[in-house]
Protein backbone atom coordinates (compact mmCIF):
# COMPACT_ATOMS: atom_id res chain seq x y z
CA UNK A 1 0.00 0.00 0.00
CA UNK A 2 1.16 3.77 -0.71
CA UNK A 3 1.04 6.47 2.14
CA UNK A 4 -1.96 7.69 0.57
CA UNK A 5 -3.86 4.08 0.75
CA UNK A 6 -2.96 4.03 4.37
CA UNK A 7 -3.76 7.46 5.49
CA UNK A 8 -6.65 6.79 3.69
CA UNK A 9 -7.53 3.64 5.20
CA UNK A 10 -6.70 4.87 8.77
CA UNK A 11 -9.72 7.90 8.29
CA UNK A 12 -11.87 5.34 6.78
CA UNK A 13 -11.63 2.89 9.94
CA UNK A 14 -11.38 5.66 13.13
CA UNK A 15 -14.76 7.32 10.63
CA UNK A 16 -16.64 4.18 11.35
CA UNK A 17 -15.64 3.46 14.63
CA UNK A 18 -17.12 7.29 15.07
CA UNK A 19 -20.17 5.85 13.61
CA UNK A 20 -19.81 8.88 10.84
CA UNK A 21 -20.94 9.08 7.45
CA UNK A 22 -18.68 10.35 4.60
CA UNK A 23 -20.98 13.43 4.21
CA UNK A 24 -21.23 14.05 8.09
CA UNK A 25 -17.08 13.94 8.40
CA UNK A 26 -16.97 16.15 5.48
CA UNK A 27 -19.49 18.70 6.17
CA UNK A 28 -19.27 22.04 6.08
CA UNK A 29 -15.72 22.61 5.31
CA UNK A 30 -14.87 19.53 2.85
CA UNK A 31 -17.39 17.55 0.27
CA UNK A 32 -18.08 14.15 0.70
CA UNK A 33 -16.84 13.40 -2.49
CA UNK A 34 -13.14 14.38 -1.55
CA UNK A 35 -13.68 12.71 1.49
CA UNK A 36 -14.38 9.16 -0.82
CA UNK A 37 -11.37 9.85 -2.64
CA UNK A 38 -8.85 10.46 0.23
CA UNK A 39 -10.19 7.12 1.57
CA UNK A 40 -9.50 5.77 -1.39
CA UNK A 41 -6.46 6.58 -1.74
CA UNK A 42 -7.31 8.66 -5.36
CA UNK A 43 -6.17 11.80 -3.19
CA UNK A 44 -3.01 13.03 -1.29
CA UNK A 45 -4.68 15.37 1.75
CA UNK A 46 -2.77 18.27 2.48
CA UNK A 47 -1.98 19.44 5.97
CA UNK A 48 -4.12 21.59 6.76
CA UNK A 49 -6.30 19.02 5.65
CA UNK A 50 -5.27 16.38 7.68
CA UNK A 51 -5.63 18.43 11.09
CA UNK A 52 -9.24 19.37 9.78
CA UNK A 53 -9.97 15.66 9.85
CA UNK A 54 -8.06 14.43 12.76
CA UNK A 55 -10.16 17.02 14.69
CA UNK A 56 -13.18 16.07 13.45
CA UNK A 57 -12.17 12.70 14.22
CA UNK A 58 -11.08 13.30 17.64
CA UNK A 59 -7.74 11.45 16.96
CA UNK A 60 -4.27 12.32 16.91
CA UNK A 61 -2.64 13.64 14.18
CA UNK A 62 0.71 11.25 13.97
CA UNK A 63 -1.83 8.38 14.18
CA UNK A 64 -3.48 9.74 11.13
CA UNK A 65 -0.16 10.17 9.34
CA UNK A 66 1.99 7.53 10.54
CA UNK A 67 -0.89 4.91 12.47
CA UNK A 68 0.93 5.51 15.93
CA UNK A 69 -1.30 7.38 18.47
CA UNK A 70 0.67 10.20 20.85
CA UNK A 71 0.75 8.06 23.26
CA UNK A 72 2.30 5.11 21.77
CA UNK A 73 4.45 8.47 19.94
CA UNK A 74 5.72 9.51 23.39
CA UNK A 75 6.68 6.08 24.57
CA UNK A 76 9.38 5.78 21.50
CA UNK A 77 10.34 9.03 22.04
CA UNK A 78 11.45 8.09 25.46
CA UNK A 79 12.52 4.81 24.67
CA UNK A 80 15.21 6.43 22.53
CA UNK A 81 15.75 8.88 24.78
CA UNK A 82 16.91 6.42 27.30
CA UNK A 83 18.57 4.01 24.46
CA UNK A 84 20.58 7.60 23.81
CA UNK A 85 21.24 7.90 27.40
CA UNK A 86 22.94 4.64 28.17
CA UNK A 87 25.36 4.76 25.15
CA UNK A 88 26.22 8.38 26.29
CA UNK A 89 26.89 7.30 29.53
CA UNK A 90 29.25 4.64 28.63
CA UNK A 91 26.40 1.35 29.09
CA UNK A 92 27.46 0.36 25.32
CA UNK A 93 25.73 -3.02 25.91
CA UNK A 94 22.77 -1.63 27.44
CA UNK A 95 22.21 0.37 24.62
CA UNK A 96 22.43 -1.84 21.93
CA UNK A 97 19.95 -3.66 23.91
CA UNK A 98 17.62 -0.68 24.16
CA UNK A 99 18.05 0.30 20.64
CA UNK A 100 17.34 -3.24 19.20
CA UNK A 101 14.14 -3.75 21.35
CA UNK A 102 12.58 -0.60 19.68
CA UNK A 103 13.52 -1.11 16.78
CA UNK A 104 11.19 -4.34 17.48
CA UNK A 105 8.37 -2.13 17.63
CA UNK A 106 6.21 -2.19 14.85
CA UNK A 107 4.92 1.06 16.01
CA UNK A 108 8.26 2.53 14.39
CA UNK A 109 7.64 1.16 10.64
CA UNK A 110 5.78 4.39 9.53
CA UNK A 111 7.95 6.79 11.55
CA UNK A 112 10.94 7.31 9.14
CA UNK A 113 12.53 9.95 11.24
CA UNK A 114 12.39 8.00 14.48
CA UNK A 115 13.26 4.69 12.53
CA UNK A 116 16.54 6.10 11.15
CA UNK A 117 17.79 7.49 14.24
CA UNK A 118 17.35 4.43 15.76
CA UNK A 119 19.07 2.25 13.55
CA UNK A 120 22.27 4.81 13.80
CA UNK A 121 21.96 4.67 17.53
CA UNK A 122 22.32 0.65 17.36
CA UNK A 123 24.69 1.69 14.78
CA UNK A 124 26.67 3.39 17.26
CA UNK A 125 26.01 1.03 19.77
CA UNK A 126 27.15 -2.16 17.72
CA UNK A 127 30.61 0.29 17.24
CA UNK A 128 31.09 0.71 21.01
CA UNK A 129 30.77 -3.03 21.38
CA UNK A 130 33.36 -3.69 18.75
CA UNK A 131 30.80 -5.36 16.50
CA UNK A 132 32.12 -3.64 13.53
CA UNK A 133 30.81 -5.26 10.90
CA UNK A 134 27.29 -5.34 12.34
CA UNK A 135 27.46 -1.48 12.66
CA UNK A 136 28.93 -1.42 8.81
CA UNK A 137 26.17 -3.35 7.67
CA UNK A 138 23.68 -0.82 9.18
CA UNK A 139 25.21 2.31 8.15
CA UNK A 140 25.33 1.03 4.45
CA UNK A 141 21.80 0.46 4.71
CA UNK A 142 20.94 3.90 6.03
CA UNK A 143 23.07 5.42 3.17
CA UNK A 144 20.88 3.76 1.00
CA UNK A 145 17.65 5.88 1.63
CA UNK A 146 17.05 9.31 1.77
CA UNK A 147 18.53 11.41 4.64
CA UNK A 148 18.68 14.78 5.84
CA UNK A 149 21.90 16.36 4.72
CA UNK A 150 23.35 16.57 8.49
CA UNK A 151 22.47 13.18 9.14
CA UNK A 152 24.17 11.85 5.61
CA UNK A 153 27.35 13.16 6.76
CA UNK A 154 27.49 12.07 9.99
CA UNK A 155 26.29 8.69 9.16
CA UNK A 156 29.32 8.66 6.47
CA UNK A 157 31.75 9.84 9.49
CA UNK A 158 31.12 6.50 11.48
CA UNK A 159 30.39 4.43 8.43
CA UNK A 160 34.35 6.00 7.24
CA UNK A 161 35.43 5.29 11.30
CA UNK A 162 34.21 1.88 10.87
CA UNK A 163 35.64 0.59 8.19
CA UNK A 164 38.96 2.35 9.42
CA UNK A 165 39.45 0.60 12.37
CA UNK A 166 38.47 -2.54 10.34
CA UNK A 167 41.09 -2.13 8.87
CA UNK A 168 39.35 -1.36 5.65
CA UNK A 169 41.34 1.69 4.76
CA UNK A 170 40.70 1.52 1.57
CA UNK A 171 36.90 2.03 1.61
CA UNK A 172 37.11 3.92 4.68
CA UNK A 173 39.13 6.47 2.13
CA UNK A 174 36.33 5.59 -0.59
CA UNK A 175 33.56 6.89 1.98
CA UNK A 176 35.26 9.81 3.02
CA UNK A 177 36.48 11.58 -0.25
CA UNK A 178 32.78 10.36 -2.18
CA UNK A 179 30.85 12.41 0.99
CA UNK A 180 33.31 15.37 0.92
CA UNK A 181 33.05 15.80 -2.99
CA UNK A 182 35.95 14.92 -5.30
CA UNK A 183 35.15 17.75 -7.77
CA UNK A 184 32.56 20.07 -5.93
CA UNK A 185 33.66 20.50 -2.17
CA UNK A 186 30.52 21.24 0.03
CA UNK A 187 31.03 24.65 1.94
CA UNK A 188 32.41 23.10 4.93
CA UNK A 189 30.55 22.79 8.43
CA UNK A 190 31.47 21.64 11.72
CA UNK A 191 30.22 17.35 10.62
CA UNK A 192 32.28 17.79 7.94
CA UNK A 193 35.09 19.26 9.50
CA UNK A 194 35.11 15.91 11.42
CA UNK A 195 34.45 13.61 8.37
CA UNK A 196 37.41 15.21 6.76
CA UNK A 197 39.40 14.66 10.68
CA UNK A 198 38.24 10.95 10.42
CA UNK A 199 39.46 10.52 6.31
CA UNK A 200 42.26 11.93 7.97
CA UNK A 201 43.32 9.29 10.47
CA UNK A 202 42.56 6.85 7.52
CA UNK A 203 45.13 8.75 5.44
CA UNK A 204 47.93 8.15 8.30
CA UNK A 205 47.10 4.46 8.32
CA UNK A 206 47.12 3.78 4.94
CA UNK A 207 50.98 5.10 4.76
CA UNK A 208 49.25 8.12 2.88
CA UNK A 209 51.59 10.49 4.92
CA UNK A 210 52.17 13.28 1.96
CA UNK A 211 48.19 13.51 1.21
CA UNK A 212 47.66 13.75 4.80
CA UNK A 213 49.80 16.65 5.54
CA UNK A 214 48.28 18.54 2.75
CA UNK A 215 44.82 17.57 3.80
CA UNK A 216 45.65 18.46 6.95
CA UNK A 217 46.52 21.92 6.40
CA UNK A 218 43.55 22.02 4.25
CA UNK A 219 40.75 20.82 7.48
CA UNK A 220 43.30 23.61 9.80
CA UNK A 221 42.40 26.60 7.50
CA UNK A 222 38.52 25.24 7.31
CA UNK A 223 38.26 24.97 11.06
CA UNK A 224 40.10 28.77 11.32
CA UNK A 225 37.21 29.67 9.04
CA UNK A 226 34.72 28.45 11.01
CA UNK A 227 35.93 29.55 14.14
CA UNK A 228 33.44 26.91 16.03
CA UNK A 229 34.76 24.90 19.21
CA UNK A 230 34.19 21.42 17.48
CA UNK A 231 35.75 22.02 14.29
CA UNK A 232 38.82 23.50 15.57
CA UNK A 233 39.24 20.39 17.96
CA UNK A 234 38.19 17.93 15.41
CA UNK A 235 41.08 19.40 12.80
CA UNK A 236 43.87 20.07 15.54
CA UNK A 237 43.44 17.03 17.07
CA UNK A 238 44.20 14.74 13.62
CA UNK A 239 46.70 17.37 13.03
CA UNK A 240 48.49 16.15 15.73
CA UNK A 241 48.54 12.78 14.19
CA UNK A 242 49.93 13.62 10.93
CA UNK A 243 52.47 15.49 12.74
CA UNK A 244 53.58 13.13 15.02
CA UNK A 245 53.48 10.12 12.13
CA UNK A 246 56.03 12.49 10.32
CA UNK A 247 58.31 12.49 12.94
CA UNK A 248 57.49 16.55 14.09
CA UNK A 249 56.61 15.38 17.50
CA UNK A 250 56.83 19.11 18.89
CA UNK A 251 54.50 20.21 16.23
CA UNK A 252 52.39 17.20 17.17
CA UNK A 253 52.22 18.36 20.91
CA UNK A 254 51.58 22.07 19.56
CA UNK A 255 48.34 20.85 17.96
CA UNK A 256 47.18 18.54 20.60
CA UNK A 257 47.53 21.46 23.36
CA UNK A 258 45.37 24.23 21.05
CA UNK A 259 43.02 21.36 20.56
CA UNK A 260 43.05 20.69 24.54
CA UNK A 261 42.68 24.56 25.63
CA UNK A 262 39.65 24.54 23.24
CA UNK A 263 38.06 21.77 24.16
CA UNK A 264 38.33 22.55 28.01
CA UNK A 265 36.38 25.79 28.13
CA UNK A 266 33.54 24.24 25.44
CA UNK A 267 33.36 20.66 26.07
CA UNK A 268 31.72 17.99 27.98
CA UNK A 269 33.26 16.46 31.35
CA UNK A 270 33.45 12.92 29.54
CA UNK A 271 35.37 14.14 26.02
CA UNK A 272 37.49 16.68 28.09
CA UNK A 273 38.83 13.59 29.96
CA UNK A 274 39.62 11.74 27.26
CA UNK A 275 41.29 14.74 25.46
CA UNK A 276 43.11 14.86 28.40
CA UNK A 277 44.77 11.20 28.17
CA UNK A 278 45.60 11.58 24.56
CA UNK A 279 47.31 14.94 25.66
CA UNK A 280 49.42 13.50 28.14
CA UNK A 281 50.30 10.47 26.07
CA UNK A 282 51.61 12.93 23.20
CA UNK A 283 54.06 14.70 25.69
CA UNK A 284 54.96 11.23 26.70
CA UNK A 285 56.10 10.60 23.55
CA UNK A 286 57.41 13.83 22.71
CA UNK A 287 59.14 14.86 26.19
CA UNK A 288 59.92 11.77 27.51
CA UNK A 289 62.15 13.88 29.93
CA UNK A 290 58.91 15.05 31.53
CA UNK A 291 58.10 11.66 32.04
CA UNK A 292 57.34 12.45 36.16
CA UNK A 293 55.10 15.33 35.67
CA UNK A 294 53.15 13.36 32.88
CA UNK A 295 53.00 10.52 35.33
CA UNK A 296 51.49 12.64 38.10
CA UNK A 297 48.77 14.31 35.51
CA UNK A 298 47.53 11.03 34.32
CA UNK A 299 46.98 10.09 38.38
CA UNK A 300 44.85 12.99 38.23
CA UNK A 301 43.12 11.95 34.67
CA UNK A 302 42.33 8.03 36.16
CA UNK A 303 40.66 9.95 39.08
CA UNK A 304 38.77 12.49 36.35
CA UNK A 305 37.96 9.51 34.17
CA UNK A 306 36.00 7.43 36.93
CA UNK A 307 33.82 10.58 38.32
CA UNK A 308 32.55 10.77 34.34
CA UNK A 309 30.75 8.12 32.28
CA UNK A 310 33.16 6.66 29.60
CA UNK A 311 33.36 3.64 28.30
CA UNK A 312 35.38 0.94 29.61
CA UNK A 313 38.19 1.06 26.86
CA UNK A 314 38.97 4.28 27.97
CA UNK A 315 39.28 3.20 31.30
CA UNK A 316 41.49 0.63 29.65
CA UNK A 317 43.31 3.34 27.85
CA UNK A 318 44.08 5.71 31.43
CA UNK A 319 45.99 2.91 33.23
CA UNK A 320 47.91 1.47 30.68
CA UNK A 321 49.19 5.23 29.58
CA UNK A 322 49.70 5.62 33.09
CA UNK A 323 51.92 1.92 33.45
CA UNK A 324 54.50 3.48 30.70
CA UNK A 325 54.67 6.61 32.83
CA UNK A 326 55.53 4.82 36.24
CA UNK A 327 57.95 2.52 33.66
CA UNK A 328 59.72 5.25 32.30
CA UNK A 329 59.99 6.92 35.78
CA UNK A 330 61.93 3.77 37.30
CA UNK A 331 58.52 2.96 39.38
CA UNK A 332 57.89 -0.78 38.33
CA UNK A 333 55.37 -1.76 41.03
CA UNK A 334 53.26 1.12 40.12
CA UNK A 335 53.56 0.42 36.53
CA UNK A 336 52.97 -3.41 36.69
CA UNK A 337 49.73 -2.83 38.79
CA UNK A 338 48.35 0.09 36.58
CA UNK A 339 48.99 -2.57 33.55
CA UNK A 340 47.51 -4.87 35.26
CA UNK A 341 44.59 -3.28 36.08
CA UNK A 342 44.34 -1.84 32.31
CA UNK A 343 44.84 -5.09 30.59
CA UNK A 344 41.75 -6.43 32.97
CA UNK A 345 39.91 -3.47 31.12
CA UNK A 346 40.80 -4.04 27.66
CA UNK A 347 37.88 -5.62 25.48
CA UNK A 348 38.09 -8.02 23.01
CA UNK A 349 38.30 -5.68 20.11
CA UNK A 350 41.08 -3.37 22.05
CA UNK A 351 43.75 -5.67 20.07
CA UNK A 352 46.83 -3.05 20.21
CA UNK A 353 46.19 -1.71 23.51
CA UNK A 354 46.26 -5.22 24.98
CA UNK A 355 49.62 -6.01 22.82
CA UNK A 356 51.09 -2.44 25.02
CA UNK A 357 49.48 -3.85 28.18
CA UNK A 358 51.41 -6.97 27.47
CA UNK A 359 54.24 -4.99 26.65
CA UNK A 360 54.76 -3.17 29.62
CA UNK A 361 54.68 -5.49 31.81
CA UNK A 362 57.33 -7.71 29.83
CA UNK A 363 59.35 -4.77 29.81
CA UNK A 364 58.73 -4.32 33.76
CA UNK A 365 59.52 -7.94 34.22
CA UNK A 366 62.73 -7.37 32.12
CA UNK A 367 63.47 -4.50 34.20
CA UNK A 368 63.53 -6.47 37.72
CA UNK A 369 65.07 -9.34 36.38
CA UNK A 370 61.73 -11.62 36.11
CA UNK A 371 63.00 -12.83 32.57
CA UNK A 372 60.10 -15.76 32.54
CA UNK A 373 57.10 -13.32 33.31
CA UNK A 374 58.80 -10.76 30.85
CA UNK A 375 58.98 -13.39 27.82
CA UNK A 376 55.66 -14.78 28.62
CA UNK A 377 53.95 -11.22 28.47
CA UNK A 378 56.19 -10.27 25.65
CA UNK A 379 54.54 -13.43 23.89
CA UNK A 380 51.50 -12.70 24.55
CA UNK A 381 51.59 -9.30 22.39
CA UNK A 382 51.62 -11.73 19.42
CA UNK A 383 48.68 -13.25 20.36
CA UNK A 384 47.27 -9.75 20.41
CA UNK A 385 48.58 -8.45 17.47
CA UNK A 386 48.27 -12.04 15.32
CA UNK A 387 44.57 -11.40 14.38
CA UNK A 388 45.25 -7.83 12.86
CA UNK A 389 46.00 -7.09 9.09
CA UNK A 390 49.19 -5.52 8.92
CA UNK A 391 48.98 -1.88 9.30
CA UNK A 392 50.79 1.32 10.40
CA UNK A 393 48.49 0.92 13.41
CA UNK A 394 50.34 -1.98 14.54
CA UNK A 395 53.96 -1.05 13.41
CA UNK A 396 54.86 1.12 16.38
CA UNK A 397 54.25 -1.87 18.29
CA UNK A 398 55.74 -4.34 16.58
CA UNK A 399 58.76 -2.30 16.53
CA UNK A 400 58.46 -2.20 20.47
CA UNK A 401 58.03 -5.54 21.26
CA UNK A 402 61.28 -6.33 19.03
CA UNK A 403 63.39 -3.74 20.93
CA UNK A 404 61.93 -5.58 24.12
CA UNK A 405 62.88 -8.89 23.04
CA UNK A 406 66.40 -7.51 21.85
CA UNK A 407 66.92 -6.55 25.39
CA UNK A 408 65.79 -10.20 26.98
CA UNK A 409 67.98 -11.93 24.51
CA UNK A 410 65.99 -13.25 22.43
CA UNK A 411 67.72 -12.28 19.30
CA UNK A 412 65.75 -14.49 17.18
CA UNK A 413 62.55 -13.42 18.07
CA UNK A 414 63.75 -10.14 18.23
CA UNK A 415 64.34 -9.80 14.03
CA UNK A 416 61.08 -11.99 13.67
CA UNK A 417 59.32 -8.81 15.11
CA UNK A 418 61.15 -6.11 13.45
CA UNK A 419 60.19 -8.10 10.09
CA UNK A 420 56.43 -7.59 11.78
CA UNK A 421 57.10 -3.90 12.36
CA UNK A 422 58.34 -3.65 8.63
CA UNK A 423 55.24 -5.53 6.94
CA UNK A 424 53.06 -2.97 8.97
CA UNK A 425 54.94 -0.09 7.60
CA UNK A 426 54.52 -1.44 3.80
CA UNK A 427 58.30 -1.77 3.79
């Protein structure tokens, strides 16, 4: 049946349970001839229309339009509401729970709108989990029909995360330039400031490290334009990955700290944590001589980080940051017990984080003369890394583990890795 036949067919059934005639529905303001043909199908009512007769009616107007009463309208609305709630707050499986019972309802067939934000909520949800290919499959659905042009973009900024941390950087590339615009660029807003952040990161991991640079400085001067909070933390933030990839770590820090003083006086208490980590990890990497004050700020993060709702890889993500710290700052109790505790965080999808986990604690090991523990941890960052594609992602820590293993002696495994580190590079 069209829309018409069943906004017809809805008048024609509420009319009888009224116990109206055509004519008496109709009359004064309509005939009872266009009333026929609306039930029929034959005509399209307008609006104005349509609020005549769900008046006359004494229904409500969605029902008449969409065959859900408000009622049953306000129950979906909350039910999202709370679905939207629980993946905010960090309840990923809760969520995708939530999102999959509505999307159960039959109430939410007619409702377009409503349907579609669903399905990118479980979308999002599915991502969270680390179901990656479930939440692929659903965005490439949703690309399929029509969509607002807000909501096109941002479900082709997840769909282009998605298939990037599949691994997929080829179509996560594909996704990214074909929303932009290869020939006509779309005046740029803040969702595409972070579509063009997200091709970004894809850029870096495909080994794509001259495009990036230039597309970097292209997203810097759009966000400048702009001038808005989330654009300018979106494009300085990836900035700072092409940066450090390229070997300007100071540049890379530069980036990360505008993004950082941005997103502090504009941003929420969950994403201002997290941009805190990331911050302290780049000086980690690019000041390794401020190792102790690094250490000291990420104590302070892990206490942020558990007053706000994030999700548990970011938990994850805190401690283990926070084992190099201790590591580097001759502190191995510390550092074994914060990698501990992180690698107890680290979901099943977190595949390089548990391979530094791993890795810090082998080096830890190595460190207090524990040379067992340390080349059982050590191994167990294969077992981490074995299921990924190789990939710049995974270089750096291929290229960690081998320096680890150098230093245990084992010479042999030692090469094996750097070969590793060099297959993720594309060398």
């Amino acid at each position: 049946m069209t829309t018409s036949d069943q906004v017809g067919l809805r008048i024609k059934t509420v009319r009888r349970q009224r116990g109206l005639s055509q004519a008496q529905l109709a009359h004064p303001e309509l005939s009872d001839s266009y009333v026929s043909l609306i039930e029929s199908g034959k005509r399209t009512p307008t609006a104005a229309v349509l609020e005549l007769l769900a008046q006359k009616l004494d229904c409500s107007l969605s029902y008449l339009i969409n065959g859900v009463t408000a009622e049953q309208m306000q129950d979906i609305e909350l039910a999202l509401g709370y679905a939207r709630m629980a993946l905010e707050n960090g309840e990923v499986q809760e969520a995708r729970t939530r999102f999959a019972e509505l999307l159960a309802d039959n109430n939410l067939t007619g409702l377009t709108a409503l349907r579609q934000d669903t399905e990118f909520g479980l979308a999002l949800a599915h991502e969270s989990c680390g179901d990656l290919d479930q939440a692929i499959s659903i965005l490439l659905r949703l690309r399929e029909e029509e969509l607002p042009l807000d909501r096109r973009v941002e479900v082709s900024m997840v769909l282009c995360r998605a298939y990037r941390d599949s691994e997929r950087l080829t179509e996560a590339v594909e996704i990214g330039e074909q929303t932009l615009g290869a020939g006509v660029r779309l005046p740029w807003t803040d969702r595409l400031v972070e579509l063009g952040a997200t091709l970004l990161s894809a850029y870096i991991l495909r080994g794509d490290l001259l495009r990036a640079r230039q597309f970097a400085a292209e997203l810097l001067n759009a966000a400048d334009a702009l001038g808005t909070p989330r654009a300018v933390v979106a494009a300085n933030w990836n900035a700072t990955g092409v940066a450090h990839s390229t070997g300007h770590y100071q540049e890379a820090l530069s980036f990360a700290e505008r993004a950082m003083a941005v997103q502090a006086e504009t941003g929420e208490p969950r994403n201002i944590a997290r941009a805190r980590v990331s911050l302290h990890q780049r000086r980690l990497r690019a000041r390794p001589q401020e190792a102790e004050s690094v250490r000291d700020a990420l104590r302070a993060s892990l206490e942020e980080l558990d007053q706000t709702s994030v999700a548990q890889v970011d938990r994850a993500r805190v401690r283990v940051e926070l084992a190099c710290a201790e590591y580097m700052t001759g502190d191995y109790a510390e550092a074994a017990e914060h990698a501990q505790a992180g690698m107890a965080l680290v979901p099943e999808f977190g595949h390089v984080l548990g391979a530094e986990a791993h890795l810090v604690l082998g080096r830890v090991y190595g460190a207090v003369g524990r040379s067992e523990e340390a080349a059982s941890h050590v191994a167990a960052v294969r077992d981490w890394l074995a299921p990924m594609p190789d990939s710049r992602r995974s270089a750096a820590t291929w290229y960690a583990t081998a320096e680890t293993l150098e230093e245990l002696g084992d010479n042999d495994g030692a090469v094996d890795a750097y070969q590793r580190a060099l297959a993720c590079a594309g060398l």
